[in-house]
C-alpha atoms as a PDB file:
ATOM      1  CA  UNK A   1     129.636 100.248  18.426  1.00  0.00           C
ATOM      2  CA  UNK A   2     126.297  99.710  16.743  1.00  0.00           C
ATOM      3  CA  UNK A   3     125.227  96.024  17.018  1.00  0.00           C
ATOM      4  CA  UNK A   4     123.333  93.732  13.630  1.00  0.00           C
ATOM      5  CA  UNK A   5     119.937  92.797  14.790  1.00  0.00           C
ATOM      6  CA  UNK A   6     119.374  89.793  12.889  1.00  0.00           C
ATOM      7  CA  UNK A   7     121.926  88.032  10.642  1.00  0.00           C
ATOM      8  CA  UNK A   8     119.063  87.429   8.052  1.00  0.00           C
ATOM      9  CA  UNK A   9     120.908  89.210   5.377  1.00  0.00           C
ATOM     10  CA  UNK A  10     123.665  87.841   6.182  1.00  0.00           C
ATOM     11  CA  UNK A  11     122.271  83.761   6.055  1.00  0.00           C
ATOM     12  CA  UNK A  12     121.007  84.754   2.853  1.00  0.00           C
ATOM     13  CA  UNK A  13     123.936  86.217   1.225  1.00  0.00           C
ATOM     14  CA  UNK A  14     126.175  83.390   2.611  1.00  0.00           C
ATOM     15  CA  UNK A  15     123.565  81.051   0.837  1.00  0.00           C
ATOM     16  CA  UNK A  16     123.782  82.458  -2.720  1.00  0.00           C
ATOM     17  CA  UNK A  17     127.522  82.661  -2.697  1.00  0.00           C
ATOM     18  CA  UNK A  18     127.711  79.229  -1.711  1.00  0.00           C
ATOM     19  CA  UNK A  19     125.199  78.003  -4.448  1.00  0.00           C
ATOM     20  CA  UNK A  20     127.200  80.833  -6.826  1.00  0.00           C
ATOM     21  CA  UNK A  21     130.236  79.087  -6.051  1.00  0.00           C
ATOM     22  CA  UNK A  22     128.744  74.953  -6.834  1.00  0.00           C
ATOM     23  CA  UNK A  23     127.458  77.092  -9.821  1.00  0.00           C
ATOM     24  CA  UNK A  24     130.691  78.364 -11.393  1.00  0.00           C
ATOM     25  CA  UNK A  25     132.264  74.548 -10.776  1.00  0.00           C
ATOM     26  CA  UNK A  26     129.513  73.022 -12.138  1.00  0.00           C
ATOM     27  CA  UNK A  27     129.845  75.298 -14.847  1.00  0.00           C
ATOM     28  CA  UNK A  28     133.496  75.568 -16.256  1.00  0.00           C
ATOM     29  CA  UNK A  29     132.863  72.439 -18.969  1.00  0.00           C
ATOM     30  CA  UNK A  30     130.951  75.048 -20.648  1.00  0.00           C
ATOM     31  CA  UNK A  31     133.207  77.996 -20.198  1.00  0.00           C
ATOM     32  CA  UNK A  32     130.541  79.747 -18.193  1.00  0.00           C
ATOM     33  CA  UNK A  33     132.380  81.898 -15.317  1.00  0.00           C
ATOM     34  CA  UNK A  34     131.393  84.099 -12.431  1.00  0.00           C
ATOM     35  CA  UNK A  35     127.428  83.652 -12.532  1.00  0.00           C
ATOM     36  CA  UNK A  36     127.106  84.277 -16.295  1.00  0.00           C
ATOM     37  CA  UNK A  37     124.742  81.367 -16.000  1.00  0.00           C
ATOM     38  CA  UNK A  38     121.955  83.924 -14.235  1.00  0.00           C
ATOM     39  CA  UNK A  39     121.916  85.954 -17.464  1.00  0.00           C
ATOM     40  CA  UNK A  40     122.123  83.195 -19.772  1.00  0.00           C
ATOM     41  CA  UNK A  41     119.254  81.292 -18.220  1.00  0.00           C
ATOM     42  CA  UNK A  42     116.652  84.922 -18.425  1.00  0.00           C
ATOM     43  CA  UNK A  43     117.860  85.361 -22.259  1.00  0.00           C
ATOM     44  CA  UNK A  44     116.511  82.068 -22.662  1.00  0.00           C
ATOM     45  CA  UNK A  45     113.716  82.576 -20.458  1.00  0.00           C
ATOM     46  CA  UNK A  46     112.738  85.988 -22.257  1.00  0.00           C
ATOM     47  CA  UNK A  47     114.446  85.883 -25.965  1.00  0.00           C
ATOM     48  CA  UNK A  48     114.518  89.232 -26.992  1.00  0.00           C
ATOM     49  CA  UNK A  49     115.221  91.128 -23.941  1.00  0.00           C
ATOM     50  CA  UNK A  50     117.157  94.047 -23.839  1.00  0.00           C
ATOM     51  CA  UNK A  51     119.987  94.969 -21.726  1.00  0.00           C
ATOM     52  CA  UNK A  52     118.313  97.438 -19.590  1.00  0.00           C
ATOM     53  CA  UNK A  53     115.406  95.419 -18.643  1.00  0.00           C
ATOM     54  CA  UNK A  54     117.965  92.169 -18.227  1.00  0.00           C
ATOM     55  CA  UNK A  55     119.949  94.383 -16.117  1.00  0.00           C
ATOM     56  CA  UNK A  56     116.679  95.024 -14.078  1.00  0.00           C
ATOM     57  CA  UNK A  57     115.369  91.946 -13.893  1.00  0.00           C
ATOM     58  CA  UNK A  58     118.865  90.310 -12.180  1.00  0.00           C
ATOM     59  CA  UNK A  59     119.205  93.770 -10.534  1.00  0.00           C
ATOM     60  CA  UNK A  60     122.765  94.452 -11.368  1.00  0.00           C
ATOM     61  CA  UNK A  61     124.017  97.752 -13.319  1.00  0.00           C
ATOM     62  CA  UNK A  62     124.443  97.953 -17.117  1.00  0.00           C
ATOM     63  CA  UNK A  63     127.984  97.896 -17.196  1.00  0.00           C
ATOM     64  CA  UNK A  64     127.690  94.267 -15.349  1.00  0.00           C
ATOM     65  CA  UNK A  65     125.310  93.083 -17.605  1.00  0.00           C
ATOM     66  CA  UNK A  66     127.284  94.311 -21.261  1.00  0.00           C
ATOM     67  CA  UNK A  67     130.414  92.338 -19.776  1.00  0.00           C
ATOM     68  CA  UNK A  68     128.867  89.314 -19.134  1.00  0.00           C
ATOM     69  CA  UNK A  69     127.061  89.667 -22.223  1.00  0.00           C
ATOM     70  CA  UNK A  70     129.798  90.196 -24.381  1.00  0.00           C
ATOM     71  CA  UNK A  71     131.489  87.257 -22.883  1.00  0.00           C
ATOM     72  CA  UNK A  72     128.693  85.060 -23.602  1.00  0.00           C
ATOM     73  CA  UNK A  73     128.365  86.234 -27.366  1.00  0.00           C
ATOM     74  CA  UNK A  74     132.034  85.421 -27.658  1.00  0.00           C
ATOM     75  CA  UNK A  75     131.169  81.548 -26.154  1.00  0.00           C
ATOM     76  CA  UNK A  76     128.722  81.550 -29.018  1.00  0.00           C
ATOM     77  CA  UNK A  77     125.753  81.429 -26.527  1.00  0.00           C
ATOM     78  CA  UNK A  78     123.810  84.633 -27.240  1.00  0.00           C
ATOM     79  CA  UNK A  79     122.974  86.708 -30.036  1.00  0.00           C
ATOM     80  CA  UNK A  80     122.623  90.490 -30.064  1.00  0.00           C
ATOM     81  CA  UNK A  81     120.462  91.963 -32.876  1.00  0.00           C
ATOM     82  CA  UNK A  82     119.759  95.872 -33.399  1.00  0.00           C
ATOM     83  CA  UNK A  83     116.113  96.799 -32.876  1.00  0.00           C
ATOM     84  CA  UNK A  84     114.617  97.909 -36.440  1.00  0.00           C
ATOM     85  CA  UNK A  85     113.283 101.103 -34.699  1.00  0.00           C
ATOM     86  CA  UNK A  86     115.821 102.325 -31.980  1.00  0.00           C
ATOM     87  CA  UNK A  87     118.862 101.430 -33.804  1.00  0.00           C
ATOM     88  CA  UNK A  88     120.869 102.368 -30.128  1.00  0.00           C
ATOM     89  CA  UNK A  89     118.910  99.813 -28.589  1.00  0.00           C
ATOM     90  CA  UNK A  90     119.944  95.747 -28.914  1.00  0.00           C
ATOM     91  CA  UNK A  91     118.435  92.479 -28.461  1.00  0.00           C
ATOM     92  CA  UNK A  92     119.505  89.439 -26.858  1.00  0.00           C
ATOM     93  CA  UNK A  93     118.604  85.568 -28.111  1.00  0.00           C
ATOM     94  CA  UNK A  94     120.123  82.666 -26.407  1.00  0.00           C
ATOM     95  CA  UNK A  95     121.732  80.308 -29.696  1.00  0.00           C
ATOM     96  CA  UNK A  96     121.408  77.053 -30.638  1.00  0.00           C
ATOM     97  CA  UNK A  97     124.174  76.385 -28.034  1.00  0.00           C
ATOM     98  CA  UNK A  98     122.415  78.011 -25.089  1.00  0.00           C
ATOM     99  CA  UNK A  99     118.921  75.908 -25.392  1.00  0.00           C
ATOM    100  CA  UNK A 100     121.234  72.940 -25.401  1.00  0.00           C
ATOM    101  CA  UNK A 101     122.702  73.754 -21.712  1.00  0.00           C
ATOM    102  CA  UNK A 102     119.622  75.707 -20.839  1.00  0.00           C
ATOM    103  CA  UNK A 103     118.056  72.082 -19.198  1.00  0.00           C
ATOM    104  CA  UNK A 104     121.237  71.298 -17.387  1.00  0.00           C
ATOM    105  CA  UNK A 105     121.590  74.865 -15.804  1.00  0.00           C
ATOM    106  CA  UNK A 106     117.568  74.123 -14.476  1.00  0.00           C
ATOM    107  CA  UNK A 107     118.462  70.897 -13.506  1.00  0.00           C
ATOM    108  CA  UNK A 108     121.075  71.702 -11.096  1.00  0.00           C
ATOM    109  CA  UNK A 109     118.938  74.799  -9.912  1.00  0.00           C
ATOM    110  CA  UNK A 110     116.488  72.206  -9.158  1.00  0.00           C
ATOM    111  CA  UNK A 111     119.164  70.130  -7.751  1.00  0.00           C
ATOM    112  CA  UNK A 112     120.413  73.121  -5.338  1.00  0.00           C
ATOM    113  CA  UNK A 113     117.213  74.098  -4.308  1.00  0.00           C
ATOM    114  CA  UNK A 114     116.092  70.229  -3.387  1.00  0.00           C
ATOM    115  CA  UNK A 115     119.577  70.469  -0.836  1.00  0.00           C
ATOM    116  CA  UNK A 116     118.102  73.804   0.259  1.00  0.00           C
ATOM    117  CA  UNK A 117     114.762  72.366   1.239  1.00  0.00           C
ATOM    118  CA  UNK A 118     115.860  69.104   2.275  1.00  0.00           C
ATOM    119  CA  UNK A 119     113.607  68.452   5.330  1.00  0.00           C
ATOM    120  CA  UNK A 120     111.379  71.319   4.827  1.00  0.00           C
ATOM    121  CA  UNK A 121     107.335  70.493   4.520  1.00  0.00           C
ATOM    122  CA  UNK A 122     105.162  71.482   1.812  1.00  0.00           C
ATOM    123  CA  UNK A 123     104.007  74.266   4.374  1.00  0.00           C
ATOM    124  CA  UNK A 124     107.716  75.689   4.857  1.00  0.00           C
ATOM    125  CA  UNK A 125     109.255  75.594   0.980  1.00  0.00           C
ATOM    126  CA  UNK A 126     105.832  78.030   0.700  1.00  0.00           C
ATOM    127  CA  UNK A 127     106.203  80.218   3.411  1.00  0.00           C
ATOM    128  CA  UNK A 128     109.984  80.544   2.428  1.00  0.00           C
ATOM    129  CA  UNK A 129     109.387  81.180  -0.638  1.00  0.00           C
ATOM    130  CA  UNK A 130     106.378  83.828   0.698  1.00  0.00           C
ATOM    131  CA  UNK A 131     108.718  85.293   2.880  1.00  0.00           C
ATOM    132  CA  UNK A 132     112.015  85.540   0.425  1.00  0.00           C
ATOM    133  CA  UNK A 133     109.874  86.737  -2.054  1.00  0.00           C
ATOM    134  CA  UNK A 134     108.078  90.128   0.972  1.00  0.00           C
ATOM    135  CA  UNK A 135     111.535  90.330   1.685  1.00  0.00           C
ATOM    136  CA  UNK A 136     112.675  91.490  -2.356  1.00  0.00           C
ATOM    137  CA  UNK A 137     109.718  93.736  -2.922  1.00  0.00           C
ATOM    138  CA  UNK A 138     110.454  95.567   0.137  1.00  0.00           C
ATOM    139  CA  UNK A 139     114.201  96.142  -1.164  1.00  0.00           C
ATOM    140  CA  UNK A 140     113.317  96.570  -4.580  1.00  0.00           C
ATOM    141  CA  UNK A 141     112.121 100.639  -3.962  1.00  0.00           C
ATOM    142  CA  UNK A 142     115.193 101.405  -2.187  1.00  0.00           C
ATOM    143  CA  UNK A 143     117.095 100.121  -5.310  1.00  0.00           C
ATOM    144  CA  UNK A 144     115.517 101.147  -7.763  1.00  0.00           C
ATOM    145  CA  UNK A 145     115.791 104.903  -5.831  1.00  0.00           C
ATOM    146  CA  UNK A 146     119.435 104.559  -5.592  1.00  0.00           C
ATOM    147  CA  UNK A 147     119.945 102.846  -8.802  1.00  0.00           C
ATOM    148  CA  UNK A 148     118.135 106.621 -10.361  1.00  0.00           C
ATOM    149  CA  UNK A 149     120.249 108.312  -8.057  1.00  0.00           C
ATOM    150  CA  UNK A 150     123.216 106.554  -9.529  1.00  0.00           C
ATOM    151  CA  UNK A 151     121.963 107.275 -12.955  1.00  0.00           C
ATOM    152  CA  UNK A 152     121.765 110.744 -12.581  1.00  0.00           C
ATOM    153  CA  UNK A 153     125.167 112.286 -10.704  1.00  0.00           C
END
């Protein structure tokens, strides 16, 4: 049997579940389920943005992205507009509605990553973040390979 040499991967997965979960209960008031906030938060970030480059950003596939989307246009929190030039092309703006909560969602990101860091020096929330941040550009070509592998069988 092949043995894991580190359980990096899996500290780090167990770690955004966990704040996923406090997430989704934190949440619920505003009808926002199963890590819609994520999208929410870059339409607000980046009003505008289409679905394939939302899609990219978060690194999930399309058809992830259109359902939470939908679902979110439905809770009146984003707006999808047709681009005047490629009319099979849409863009997303967060509402009225979204701005409000927008805060709060940063807030409690804040919030989670103070309980995250709690203890850490200056010296180690940088070299975490240095580190976390190695560690997704070094995955990001094997997705992005598999993700056009994906696209085209």
């Amino acid at each position: 049997m092949t043995k894991l040499k580190n359980e990096i991967l899996r500290e780090v997965g167990m770690l955004a579940r966990s704040i996923q979960s406090i997430s989704d209960i934190r949440f619920r008031e505003f009808k926002l389920q199963r890590g819609q906030f994520i999208f929410l938060t870059r339409i607000c970030e980046h009003p505008g943005i289409n679905l394939i480059d939302l899609s990219n950003i978060l690194k999930v596939d399309k058809a992830t992205t259109t359902k939470a989307i939908q679902k979110l246009i439905e809770e009146n929190y984003v707006l999808r507009e047709r681009d005047s030039v490629d009319k099979r092309m849409w863009h997303l703006f967060p509402t009225l509605k979204a701005k409000e909560i927008y805060s709060f969602i940063i807030q409690d990101e804040n919030r989670n990553l103070e309980v995250c860091l709690k203890g850490f020096t200056l010296e180690e929330r940088h070299t975490v973040h240095q580190l976390l941040k190695k560690m997704c550009e070094n995955i990001e070509q094997d997705w992005k390979e598999l993700k056009s592998y994906k696209e085209e069988h």
